[in-house]
N, C-alpha and C. Protein backbone atom coordinates (compact mmCIF):
# COMPACT_ATOMS: atom_id res chain seq x y z
N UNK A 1 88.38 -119.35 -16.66
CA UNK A 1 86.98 -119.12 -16.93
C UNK A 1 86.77 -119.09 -18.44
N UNK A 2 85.73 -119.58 -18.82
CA UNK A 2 85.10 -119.99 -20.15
C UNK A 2 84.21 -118.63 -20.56
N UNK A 3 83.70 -118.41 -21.76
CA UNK A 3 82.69 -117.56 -22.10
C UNK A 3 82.59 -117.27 -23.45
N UNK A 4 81.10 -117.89 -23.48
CA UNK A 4 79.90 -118.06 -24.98
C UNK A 4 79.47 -116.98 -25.27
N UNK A 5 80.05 -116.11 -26.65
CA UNK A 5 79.42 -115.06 -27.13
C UNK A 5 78.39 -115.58 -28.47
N UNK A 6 77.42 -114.93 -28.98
CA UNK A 6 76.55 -115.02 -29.77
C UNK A 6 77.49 -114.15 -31.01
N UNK A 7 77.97 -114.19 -32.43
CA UNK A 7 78.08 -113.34 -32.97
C UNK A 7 77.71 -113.40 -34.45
N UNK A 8 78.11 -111.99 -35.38
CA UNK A 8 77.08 -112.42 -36.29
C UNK A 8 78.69 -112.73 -37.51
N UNK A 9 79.71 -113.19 -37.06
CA UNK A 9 80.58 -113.69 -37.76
C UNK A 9 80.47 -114.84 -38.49
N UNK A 10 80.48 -114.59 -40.19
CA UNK A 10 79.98 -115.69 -40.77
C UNK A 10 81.32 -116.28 -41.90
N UNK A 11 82.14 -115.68 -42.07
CA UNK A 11 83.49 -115.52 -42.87
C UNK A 11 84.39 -116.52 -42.31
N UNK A 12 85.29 -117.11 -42.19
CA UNK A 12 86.58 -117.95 -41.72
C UNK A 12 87.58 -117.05 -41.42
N UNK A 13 87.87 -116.00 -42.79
CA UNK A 13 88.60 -115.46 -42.90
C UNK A 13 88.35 -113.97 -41.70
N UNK A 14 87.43 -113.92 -41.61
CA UNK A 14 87.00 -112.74 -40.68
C UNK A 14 86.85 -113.34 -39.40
N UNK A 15 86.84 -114.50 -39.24
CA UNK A 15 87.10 -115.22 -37.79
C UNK A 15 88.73 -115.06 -37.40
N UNK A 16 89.46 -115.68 -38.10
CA UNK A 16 90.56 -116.29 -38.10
C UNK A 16 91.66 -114.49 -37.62
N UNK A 17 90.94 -113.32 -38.21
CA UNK A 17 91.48 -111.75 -37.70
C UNK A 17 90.77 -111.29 -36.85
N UNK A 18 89.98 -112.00 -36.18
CA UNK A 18 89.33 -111.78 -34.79
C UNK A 18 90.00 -112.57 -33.69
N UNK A 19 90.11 -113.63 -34.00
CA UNK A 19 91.18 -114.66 -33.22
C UNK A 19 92.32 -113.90 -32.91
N UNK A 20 93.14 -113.68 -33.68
CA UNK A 20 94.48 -113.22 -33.94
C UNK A 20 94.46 -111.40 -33.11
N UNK A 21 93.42 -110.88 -33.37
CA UNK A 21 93.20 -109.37 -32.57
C UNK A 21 92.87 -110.00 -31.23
N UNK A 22 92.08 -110.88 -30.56
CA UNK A 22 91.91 -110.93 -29.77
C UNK A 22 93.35 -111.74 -28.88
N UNK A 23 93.65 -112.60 -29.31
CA UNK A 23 94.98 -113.10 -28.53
C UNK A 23 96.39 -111.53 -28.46
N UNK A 24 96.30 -110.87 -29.25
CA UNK A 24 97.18 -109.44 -29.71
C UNK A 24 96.84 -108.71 -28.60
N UNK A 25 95.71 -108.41 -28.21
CA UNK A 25 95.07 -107.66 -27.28
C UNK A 25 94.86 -108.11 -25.88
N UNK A 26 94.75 -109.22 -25.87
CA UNK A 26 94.47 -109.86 -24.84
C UNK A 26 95.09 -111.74 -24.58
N UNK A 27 96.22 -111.33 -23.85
CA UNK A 27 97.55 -112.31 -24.46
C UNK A 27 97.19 -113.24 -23.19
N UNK A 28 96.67 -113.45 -22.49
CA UNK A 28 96.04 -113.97 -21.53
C UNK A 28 94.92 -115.23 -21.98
N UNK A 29 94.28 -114.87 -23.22
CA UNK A 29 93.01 -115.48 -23.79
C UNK A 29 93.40 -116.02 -24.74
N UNK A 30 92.46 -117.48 -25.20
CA UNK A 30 92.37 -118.17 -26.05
C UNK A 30 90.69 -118.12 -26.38
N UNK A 31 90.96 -117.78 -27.70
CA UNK A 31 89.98 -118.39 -28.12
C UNK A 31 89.56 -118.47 -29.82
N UNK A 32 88.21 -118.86 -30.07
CA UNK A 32 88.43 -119.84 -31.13
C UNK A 32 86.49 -119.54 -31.42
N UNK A 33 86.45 -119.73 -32.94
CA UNK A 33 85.34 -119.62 -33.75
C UNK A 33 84.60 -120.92 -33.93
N UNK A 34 83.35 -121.34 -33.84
CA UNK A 34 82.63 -122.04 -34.42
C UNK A 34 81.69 -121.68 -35.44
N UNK A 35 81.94 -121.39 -36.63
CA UNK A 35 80.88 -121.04 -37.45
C UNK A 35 79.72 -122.09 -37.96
N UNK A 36 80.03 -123.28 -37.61
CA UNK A 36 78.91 -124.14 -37.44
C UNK A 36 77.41 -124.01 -37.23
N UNK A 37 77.95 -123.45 -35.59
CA UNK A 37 76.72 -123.59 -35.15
C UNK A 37 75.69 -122.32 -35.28
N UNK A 38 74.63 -122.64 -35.23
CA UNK A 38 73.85 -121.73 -35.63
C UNK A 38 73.96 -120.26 -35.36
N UNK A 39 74.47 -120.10 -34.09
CA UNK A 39 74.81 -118.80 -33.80
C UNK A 39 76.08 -118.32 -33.61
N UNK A 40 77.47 -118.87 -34.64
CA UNK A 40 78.34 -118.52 -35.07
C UNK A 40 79.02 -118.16 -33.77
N UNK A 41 79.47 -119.14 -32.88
CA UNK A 41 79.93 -119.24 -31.68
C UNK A 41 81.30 -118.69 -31.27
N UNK A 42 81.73 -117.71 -30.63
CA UNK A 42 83.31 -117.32 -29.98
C UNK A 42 83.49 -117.66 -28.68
N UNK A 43 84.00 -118.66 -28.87
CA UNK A 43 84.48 -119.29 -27.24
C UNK A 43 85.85 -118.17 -26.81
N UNK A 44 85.75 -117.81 -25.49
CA UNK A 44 87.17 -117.03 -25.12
C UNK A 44 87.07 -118.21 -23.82
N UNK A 45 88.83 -118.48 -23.38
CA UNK A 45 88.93 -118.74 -22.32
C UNK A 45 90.16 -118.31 -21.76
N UNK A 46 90.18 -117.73 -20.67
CA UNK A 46 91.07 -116.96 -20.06
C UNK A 46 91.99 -117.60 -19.29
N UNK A 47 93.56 -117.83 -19.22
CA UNK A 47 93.68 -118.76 -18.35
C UNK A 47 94.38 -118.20 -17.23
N UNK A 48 93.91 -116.80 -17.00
CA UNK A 48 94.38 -116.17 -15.44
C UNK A 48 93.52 -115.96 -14.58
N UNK A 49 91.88 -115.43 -15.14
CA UNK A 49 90.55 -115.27 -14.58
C UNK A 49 89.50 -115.20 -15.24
N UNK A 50 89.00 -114.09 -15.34
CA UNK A 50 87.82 -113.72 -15.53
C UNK A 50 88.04 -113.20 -17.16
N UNK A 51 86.85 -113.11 -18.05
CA UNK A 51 86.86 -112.98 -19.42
C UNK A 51 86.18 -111.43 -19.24
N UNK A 52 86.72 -110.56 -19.96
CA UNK A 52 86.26 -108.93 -19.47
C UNK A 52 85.41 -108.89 -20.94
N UNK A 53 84.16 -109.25 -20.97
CA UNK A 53 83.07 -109.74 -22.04
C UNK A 53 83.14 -108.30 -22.97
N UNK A 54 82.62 -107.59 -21.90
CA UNK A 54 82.66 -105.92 -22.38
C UNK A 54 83.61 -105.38 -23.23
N UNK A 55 85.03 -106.03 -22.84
CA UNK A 55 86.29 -105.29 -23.81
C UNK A 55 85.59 -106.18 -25.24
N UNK A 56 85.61 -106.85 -24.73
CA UNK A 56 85.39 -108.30 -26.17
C UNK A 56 84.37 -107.83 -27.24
N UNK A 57 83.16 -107.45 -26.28
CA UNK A 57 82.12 -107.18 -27.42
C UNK A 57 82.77 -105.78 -27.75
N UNK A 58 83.50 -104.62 -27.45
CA UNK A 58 83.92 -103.29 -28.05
C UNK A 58 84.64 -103.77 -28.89
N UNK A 59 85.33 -104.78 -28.46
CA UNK A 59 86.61 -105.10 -30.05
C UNK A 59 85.99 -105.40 -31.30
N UNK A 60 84.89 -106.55 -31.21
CA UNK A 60 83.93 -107.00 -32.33
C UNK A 60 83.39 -105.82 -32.74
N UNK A 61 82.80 -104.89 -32.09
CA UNK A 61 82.01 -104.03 -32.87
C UNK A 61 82.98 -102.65 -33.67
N UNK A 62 84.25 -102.44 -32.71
CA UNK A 62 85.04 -102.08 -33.64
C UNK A 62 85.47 -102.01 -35.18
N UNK A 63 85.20 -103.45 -35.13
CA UNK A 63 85.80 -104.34 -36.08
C UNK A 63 84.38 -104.28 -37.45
N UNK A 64 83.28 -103.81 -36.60
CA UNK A 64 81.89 -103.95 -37.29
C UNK A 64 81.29 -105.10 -37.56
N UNK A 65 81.27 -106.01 -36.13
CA UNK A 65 80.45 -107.10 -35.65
C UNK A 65 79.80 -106.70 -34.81
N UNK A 66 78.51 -108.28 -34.25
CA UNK A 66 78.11 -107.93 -32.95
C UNK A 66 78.35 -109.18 -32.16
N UNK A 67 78.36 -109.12 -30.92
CA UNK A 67 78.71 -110.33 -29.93
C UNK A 67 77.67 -109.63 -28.86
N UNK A 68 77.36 -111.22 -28.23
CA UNK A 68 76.67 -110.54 -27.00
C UNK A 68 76.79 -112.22 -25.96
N UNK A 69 76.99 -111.78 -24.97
CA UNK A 69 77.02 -113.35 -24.15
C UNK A 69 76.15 -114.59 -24.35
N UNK A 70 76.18 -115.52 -24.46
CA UNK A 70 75.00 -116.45 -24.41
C UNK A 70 75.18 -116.68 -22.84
N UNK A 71 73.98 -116.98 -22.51
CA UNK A 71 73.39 -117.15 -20.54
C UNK A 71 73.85 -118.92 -20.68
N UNK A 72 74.07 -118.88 -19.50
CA UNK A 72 74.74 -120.32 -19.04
C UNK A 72 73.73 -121.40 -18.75
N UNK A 73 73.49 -122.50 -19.89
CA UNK A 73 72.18 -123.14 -19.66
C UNK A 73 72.63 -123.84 -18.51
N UNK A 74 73.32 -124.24 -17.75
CA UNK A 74 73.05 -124.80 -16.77
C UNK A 74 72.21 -124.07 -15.87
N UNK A 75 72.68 -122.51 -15.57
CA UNK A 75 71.73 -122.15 -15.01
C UNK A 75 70.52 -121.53 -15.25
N UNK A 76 69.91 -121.63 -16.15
CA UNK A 76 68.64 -121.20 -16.80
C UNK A 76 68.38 -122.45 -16.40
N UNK A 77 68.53 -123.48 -16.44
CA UNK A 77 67.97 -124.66 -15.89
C UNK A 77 67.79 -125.01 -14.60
N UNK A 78 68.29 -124.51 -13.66
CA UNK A 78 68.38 -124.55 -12.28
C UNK A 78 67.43 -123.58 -12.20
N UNK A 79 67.67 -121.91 -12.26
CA UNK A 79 66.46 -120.81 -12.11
C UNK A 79 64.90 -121.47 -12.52
């Protein structure tokens, strides 16, 4: 399972120790920064199940970020 957080990570360098805490913590997950895109994108993908969003956004804000899910346009498009 895949999952699009919104965050307000704008640094490389502050990506790149979010990456690294999050694979540390959660050795199960990959994932990876887009600071590109407008809303400074954290892809997690889990490759046993489910992405536990909640631990994810406590770690960021730990850390003194914020993350919050982006909604799945496919289905905002279907609804």
């Amino acid at each position: 399972m895949v999952e699009v957080f919104k965050t307000n990570v704008k640094q490389h360098h502050d990506a790149e120790h979010l990456v690294r805490l999050i694979h540390e913590n959660f050795v199960d997950y990959r994932a990876n920064f887009d600071l590109h895109d407008c809303d400074n994108i954290l892809r997690v993908k889990s490759n046993t199940g489910i992405v536990h969003a909640a631990c994810l956004v406590s770690l960021l804000q730990s850390c003194g970020f914020e993350a919050e899910i982006l909604p799945d346009e496919v289905n905002l498009l279907v609804t």
